[in-house]
PDB file of N, CA and C in Angstrom:
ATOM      1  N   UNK A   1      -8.713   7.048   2.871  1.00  0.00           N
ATOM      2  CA  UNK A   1      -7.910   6.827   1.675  1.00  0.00           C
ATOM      3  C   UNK A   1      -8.625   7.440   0.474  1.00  0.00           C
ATOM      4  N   UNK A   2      -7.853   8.014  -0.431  1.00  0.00           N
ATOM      5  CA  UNK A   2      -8.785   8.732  -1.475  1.00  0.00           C
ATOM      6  C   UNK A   2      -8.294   7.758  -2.678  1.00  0.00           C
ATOM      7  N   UNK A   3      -9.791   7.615  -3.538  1.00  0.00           N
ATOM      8  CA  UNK A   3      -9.327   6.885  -4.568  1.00  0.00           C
ATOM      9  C   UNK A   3      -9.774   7.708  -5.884  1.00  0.00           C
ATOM     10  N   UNK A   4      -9.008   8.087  -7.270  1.00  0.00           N
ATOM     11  CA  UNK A   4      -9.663   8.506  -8.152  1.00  0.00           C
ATOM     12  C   UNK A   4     -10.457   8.133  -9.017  1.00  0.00           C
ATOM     13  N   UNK A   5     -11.177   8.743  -9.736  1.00  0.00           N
ATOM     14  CA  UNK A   5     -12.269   7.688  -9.830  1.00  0.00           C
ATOM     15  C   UNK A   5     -12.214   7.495 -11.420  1.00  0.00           C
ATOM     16  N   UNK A   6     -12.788   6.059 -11.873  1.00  0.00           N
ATOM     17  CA  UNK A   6     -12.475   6.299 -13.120  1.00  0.00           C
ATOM     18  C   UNK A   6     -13.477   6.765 -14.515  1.00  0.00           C
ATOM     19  N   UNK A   7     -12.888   6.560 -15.309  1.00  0.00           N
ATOM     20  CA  UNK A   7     -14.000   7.007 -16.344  1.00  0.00           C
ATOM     21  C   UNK A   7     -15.111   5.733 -16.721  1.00  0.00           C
ATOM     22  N   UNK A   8     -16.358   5.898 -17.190  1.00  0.00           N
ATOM     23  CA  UNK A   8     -16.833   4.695 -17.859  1.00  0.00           C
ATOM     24  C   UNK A   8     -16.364   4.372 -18.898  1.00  0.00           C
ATOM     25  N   UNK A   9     -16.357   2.798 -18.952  1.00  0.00           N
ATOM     26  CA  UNK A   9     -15.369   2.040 -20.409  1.00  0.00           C
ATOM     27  C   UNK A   9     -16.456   1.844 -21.396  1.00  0.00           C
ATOM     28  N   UNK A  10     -16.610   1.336 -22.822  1.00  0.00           N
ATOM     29  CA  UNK A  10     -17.513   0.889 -23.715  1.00  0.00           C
ATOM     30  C   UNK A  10     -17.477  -0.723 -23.957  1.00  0.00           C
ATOM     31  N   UNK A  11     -16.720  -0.927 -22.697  1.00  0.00           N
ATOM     32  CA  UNK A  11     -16.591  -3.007 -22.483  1.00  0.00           C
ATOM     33  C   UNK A  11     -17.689  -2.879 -21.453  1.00  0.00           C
ATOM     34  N   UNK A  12     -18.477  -1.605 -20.700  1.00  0.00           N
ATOM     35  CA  UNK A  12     -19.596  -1.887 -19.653  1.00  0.00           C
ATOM     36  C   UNK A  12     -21.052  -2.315 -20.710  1.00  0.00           C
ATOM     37  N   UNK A  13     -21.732  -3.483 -19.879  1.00  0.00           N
ATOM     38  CA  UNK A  13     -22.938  -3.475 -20.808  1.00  0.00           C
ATOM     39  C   UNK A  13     -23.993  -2.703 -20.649  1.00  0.00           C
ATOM     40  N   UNK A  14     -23.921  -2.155 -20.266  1.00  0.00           N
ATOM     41  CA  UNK A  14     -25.197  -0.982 -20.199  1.00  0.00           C
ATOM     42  C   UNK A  14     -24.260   0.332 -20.844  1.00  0.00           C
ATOM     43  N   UNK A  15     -23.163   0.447 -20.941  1.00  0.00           N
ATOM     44  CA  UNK A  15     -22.541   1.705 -21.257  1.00  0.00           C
ATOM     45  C   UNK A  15     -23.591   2.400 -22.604  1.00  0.00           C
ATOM     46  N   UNK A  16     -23.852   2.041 -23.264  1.00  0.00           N
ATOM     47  CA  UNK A  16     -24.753   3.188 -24.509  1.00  0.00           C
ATOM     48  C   UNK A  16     -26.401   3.538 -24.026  1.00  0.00           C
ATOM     49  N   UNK A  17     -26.490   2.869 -23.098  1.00  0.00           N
ATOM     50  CA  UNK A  17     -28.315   2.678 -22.944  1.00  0.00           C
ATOM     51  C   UNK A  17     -28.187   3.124 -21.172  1.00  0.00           C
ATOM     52  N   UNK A  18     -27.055   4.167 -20.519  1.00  0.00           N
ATOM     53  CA  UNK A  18     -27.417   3.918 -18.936  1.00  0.00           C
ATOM     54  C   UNK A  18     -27.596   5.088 -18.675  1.00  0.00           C
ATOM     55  N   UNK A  19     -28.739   4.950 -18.326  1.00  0.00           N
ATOM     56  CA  UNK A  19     -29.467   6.729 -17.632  1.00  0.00           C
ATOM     57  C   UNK A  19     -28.133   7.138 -16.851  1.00  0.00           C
ATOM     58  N   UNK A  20     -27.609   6.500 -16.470  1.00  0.00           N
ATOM     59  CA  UNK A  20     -26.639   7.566 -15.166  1.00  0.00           C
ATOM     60  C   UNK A  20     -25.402   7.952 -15.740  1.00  0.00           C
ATOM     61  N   UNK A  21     -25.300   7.529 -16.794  1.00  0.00           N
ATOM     62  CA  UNK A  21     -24.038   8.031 -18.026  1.00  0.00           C
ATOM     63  C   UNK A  21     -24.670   9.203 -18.441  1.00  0.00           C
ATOM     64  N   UNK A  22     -25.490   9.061 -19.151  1.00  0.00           N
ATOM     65  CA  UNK A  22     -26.606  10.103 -19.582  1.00  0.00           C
ATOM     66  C   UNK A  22     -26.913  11.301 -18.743  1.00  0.00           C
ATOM     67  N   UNK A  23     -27.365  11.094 -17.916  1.00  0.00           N
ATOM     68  CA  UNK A  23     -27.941  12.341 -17.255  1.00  0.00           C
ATOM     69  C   UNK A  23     -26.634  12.955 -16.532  1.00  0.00           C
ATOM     70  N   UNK A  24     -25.072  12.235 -16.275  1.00  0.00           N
ATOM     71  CA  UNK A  24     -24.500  13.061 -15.849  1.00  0.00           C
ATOM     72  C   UNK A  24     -23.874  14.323 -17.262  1.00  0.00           C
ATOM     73  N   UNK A  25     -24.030  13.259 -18.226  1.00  0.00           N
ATOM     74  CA  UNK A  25     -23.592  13.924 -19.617  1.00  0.00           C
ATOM     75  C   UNK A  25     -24.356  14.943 -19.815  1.00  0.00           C
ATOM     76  N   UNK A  26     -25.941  15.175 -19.436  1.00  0.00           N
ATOM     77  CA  UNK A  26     -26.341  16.521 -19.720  1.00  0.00           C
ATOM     78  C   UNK A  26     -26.411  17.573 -18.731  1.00  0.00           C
ATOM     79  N   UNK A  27     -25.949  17.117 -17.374  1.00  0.00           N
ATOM     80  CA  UNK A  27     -25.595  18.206 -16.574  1.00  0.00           C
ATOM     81  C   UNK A  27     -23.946  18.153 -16.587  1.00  0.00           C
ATOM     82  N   UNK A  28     -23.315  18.162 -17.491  1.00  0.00           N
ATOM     83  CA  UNK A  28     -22.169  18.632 -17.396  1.00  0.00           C
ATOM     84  C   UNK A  28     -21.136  17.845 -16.450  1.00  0.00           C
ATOM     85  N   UNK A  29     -21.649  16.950 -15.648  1.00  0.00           N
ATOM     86  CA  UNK A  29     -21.220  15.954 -14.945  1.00  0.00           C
ATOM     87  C   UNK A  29     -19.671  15.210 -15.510  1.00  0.00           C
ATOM     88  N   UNK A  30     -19.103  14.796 -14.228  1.00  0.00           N
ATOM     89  CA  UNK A  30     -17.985  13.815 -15.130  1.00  0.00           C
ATOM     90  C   UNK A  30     -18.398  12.637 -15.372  1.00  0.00           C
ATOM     91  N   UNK A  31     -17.680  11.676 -16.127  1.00  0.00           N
ATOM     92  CA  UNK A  31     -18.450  10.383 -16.609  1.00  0.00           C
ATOM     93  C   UNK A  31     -17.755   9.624 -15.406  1.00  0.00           C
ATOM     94  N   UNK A  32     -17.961   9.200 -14.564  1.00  0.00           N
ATOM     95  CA  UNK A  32     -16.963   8.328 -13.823  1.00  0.00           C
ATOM     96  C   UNK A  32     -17.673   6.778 -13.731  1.00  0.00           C
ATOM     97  N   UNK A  33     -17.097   5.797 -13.329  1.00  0.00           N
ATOM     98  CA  UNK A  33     -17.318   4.754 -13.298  1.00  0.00           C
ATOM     99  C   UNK A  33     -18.360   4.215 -12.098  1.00  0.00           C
ATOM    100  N   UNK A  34     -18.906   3.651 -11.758  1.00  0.00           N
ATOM    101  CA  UNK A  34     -20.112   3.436 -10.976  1.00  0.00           C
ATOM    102  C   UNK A  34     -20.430   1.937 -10.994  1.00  0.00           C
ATOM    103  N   UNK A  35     -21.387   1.804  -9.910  1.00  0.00           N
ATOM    104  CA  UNK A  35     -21.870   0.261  -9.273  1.00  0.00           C
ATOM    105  C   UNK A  35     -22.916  -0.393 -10.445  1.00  0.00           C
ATOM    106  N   UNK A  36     -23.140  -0.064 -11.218  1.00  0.00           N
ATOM    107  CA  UNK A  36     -24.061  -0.366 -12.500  1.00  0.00           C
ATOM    108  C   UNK A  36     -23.300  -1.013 -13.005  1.00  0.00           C
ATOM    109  N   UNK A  37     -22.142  -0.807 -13.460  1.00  0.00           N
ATOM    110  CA  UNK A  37     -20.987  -1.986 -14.450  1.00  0.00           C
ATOM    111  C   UNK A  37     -20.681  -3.165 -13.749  1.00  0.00           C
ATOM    112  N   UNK A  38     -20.939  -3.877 -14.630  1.00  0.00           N
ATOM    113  CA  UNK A  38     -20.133  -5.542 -14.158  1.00  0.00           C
ATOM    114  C   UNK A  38     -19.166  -5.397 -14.057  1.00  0.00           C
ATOM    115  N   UNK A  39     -18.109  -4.502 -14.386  1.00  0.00           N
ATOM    116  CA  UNK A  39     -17.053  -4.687 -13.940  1.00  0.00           C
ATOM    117  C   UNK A  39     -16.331  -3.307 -13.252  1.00  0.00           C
ATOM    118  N   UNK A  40     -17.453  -2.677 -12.107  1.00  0.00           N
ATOM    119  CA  UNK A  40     -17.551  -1.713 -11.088  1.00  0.00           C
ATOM    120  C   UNK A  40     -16.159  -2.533 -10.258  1.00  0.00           C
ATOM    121  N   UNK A  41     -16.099  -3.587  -9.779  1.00  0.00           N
ATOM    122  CA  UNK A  41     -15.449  -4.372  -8.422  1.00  0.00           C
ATOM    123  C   UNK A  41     -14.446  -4.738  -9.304  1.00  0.00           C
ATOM    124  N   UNK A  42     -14.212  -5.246 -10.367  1.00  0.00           N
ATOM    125  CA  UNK A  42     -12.941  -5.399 -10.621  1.00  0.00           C
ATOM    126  C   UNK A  42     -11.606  -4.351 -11.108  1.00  0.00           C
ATOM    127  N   UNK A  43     -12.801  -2.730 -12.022  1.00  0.00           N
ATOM    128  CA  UNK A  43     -11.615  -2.389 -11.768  1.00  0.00           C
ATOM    129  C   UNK A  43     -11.643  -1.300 -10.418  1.00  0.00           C
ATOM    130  N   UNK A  44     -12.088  -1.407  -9.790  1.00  0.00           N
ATOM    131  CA  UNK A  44     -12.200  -0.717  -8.283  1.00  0.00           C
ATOM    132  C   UNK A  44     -10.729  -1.489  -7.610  1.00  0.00           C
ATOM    133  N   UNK A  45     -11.014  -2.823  -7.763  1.00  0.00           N
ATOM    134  CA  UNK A  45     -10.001  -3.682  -7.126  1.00  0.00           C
ATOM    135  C   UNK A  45      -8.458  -3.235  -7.849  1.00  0.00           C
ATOM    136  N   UNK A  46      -8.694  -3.009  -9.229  1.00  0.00           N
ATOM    137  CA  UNK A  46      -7.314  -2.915  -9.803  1.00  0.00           C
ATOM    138  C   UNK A  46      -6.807  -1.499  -9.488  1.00  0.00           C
ATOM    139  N   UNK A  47      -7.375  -1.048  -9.644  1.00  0.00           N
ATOM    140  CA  UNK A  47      -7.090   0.606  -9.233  1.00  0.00           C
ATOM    141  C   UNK A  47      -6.420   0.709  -8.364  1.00  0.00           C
ATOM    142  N   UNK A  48      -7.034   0.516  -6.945  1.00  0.00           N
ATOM    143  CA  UNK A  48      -6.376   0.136  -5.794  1.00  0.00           C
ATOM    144  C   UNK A  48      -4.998  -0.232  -5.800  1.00  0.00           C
ATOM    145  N   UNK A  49      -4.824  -1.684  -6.730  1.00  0.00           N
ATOM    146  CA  UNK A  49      -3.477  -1.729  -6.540  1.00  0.00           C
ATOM    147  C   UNK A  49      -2.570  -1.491  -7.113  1.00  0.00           C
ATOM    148  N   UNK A  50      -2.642  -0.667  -8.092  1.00  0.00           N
ATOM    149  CA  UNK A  50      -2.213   0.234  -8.949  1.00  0.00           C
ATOM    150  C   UNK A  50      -1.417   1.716  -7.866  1.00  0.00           C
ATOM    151  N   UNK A  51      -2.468   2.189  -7.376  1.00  0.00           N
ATOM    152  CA  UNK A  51      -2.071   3.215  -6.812  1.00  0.00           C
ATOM    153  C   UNK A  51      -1.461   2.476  -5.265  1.00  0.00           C
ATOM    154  N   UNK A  52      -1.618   1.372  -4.355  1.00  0.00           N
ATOM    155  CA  UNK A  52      -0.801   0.989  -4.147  1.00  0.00           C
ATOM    156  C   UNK A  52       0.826   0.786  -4.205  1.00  0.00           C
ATOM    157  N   UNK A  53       0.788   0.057  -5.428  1.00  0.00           N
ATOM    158  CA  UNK A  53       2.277  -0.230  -6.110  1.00  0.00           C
ATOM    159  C   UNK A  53       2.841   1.025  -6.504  1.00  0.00           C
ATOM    160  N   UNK A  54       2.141   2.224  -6.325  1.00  0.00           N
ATOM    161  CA  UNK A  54       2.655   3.357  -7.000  1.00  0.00           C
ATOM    162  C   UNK A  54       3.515   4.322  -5.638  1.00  0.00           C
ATOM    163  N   UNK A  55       2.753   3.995  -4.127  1.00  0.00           N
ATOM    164  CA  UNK A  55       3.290   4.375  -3.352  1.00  0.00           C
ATOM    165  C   UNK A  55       4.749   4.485  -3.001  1.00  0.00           C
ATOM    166  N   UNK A  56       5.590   5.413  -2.093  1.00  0.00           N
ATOM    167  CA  UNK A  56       7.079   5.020  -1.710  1.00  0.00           C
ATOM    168  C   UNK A  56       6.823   4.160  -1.009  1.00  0.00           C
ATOM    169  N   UNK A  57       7.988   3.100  -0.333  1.00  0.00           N
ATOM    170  CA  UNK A  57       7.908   2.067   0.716  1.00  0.00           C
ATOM    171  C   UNK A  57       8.840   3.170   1.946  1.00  0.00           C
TER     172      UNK A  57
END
């Protein structure tokens, strides 16, 4: 199953101070969302059913 991935939010608490925001920002990297945020699993979970509900039946 492919999931897209999302961006980092500025509701993450490490978002201004996280090396892995950072260092993808100076290699040109995308910012995507990652297991460092407290709230990595929730919106992982929402996503999901987002693109779920988005499917045909």
């Amino acid at each position: 199953m492919h999931h897209s991935k999302m961006n980092c939010c500025e509701t993450c608490q490490v978002y201004w101070t996280c090396e892995t925001k950072w260092y993808r920002g100076e290699k040109g990297e995308e910012n995507a969302c990652c297991p460092i945020c407290n709230y990595f699993k929730v919106c992982t979970a929402e996503k999901s059913k987002e693109e779920k509900d988005l499917k045909p039946r």
